[in-house]
N, C-alpha and C. Protein backbone atom coordinates (compact mmCIF):
# COMPACT_ATOMS: atom_id res chain seq x y z
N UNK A 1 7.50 44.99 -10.01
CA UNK A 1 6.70 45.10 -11.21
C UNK A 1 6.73 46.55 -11.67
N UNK A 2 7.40 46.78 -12.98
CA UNK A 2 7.13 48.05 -13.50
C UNK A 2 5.73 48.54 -13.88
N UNK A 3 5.69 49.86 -13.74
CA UNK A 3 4.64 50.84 -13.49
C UNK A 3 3.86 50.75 -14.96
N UNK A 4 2.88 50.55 -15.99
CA UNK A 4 2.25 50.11 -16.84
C UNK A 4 1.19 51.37 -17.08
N UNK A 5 0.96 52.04 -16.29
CA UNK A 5 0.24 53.27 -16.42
C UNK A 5 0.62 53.97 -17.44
N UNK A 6 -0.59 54.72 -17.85
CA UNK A 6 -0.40 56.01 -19.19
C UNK A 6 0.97 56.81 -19.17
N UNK A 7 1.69 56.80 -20.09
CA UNK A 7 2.81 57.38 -20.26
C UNK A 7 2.93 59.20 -20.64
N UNK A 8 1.56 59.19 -21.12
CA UNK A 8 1.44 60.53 -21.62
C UNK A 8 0.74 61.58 -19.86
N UNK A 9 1.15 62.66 -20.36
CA UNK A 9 1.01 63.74 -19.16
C UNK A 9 -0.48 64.03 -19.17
N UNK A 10 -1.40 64.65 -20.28
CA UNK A 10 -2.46 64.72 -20.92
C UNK A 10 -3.47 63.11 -20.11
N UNK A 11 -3.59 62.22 -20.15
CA UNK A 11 -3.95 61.45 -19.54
C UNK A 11 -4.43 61.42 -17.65
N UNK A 12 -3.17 61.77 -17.31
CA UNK A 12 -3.37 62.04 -15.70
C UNK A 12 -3.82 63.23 -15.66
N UNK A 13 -4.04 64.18 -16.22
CA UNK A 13 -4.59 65.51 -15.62
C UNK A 13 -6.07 65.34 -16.15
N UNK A 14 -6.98 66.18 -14.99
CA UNK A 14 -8.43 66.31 -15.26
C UNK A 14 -8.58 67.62 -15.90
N UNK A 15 -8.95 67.86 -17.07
CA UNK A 15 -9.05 69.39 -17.38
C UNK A 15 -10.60 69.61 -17.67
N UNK A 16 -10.90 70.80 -17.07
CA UNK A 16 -12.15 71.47 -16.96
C UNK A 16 -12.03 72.03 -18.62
N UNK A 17 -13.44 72.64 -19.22
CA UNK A 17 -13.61 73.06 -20.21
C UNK A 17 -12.68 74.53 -20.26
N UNK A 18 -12.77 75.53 -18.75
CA UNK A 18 -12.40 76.63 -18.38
C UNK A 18 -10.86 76.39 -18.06
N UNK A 19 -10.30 75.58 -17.79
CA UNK A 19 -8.49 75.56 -17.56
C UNK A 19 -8.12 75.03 -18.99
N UNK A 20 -8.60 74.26 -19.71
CA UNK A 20 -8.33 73.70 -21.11
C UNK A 20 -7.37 74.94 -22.00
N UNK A 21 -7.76 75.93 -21.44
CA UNK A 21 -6.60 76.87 -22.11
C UNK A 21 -5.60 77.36 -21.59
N UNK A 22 -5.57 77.21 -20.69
CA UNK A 22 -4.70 77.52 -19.39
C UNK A 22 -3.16 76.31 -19.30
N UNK A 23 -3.51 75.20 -19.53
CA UNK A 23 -2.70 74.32 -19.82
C UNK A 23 -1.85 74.27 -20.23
N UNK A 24 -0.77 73.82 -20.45
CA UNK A 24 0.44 74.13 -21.52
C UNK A 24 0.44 72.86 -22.44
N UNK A 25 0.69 73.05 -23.29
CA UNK A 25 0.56 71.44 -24.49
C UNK A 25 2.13 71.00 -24.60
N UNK A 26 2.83 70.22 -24.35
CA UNK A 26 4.20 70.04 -25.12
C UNK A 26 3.78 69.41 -26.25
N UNK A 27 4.52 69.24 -27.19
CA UNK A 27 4.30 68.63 -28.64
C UNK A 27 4.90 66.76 -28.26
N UNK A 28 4.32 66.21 -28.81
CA UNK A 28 4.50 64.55 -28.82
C UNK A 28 5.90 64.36 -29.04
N UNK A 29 6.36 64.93 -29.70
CA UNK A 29 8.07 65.08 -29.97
C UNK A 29 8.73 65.46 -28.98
N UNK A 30 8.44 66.13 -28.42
CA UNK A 30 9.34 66.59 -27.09
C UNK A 30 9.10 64.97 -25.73
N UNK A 31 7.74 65.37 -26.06
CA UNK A 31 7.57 64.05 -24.62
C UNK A 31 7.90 63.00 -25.44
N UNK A 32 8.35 62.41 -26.18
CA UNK A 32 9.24 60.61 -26.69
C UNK A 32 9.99 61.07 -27.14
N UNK A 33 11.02 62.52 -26.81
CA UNK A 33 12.51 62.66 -26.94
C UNK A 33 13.72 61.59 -26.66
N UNK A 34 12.91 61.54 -25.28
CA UNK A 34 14.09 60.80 -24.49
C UNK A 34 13.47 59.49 -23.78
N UNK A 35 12.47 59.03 -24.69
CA UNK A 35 11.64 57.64 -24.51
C UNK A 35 13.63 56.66 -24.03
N UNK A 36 13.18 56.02 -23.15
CA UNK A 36 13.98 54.61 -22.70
C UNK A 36 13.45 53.41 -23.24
N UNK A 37 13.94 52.18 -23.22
CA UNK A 37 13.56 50.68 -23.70
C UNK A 37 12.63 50.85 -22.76
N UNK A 38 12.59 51.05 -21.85
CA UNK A 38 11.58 50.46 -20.42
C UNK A 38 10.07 51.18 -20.95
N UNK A 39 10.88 52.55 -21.02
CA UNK A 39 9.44 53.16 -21.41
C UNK A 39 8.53 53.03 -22.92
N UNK A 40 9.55 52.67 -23.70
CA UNK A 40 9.06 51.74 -25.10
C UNK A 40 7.92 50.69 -24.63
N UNK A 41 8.58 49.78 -23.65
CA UNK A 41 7.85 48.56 -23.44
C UNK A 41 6.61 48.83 -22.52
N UNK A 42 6.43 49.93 -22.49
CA UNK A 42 5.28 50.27 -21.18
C UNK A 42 4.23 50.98 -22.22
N UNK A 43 5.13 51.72 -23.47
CA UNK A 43 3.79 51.82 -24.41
C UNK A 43 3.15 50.70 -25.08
N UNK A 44 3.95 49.43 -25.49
CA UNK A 44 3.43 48.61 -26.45
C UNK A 44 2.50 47.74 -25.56
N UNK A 45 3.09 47.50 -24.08
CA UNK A 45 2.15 46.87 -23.31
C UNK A 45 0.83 47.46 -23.52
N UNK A 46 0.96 49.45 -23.19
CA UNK A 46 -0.65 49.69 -23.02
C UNK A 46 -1.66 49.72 -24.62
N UNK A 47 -0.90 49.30 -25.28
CA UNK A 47 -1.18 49.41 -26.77
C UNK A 47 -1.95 47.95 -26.96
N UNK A 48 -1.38 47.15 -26.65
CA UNK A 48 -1.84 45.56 -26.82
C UNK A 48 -2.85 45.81 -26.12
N UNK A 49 -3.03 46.06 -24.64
CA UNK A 49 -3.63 46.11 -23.53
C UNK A 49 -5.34 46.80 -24.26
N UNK A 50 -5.32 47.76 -24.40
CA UNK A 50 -6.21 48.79 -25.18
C UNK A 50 -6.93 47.75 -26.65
N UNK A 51 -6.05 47.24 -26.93
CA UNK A 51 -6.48 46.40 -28.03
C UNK A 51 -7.40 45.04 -27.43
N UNK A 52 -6.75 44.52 -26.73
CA UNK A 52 -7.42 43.42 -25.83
C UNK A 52 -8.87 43.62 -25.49
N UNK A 53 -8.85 45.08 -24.37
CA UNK A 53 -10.04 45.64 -23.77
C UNK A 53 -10.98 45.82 -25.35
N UNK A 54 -11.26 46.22 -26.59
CA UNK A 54 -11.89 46.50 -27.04
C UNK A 54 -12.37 45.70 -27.92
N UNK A 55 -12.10 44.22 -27.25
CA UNK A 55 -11.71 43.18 -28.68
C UNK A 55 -11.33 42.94 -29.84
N UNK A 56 -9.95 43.83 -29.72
CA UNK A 56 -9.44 43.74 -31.43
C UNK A 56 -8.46 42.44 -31.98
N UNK A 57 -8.49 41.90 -30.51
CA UNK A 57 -7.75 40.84 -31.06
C UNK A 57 -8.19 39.33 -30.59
N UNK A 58 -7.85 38.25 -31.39
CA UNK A 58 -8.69 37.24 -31.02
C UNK A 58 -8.31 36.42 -29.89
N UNK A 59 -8.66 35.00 -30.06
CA UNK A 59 -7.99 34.50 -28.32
C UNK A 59 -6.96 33.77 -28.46
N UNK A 60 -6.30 33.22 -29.89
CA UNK A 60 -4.95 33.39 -30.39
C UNK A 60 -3.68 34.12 -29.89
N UNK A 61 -4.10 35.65 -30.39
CA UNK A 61 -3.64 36.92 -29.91
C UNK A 61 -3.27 37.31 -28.84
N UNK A 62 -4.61 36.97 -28.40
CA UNK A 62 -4.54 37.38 -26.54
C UNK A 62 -3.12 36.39 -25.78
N UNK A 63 -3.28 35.28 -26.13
CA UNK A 63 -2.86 34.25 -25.97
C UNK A 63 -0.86 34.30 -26.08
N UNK A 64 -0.73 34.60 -27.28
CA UNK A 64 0.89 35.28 -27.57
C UNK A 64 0.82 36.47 -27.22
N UNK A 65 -0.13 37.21 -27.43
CA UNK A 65 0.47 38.61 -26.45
C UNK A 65 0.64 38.32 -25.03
N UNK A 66 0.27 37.97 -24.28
CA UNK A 66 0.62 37.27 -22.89
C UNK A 66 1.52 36.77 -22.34
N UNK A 67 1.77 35.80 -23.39
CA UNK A 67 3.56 35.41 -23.33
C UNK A 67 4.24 36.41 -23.17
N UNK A 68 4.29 36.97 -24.36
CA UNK A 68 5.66 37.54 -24.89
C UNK A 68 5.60 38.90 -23.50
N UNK A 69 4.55 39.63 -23.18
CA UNK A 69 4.16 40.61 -21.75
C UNK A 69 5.13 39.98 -20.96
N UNK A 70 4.62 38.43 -20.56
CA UNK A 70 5.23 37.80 -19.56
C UNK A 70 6.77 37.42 -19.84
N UNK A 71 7.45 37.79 -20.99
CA UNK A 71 8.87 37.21 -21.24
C UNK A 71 9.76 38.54 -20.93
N UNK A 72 8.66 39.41 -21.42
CA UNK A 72 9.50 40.32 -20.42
C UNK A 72 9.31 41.53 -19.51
N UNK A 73 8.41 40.95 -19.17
CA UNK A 73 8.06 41.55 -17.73
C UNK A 73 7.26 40.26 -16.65
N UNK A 74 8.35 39.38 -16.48
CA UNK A 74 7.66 38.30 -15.72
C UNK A 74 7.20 38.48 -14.15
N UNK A 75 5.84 37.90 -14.13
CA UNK A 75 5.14 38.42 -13.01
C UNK A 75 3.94 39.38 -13.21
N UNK A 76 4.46 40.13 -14.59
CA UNK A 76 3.06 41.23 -14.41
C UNK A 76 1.99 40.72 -14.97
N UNK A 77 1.80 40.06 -15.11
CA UNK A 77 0.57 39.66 -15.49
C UNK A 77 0.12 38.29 -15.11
């Protein structure tokens, strides 16, 4: 089962108010330079996913988004 976790760097790090400058920022362009299909499909998963959790979509939705998760990434879910 591929890895489904946050794709962005900014996400996994804990930043204090006091290191917040200390940090280095890359620009969004640099980090989805060299985006792969795999890693395409690991954003739209957490995109649906995020949508799901906040109820933006109905039980229709939920319903074909599930599939299609499962058509291609069978098993993860």
């Amino acid at each position: 089962m591929a890895d489904t976790n946050t794709v962005t760097k900014e996400k996994e790090a804990t930043i204090t108010p006091d290191a917040a400058q200390s940090v280095p920022q890359t620009p969004v362009f640099d980090e989805i330079s060299e985006m792969t299909e795999e890693g395409a499909v690991n954003v739209v998963i957490q995109a649906a996913g995020m949508a799901q959790q906040t109820g933006q979509l109905t039980v229709r939705d939920s319903v074909i988004l599930a599939k299609a998760i499962s058509v291609l990434r069978p098993g993860s879910i």
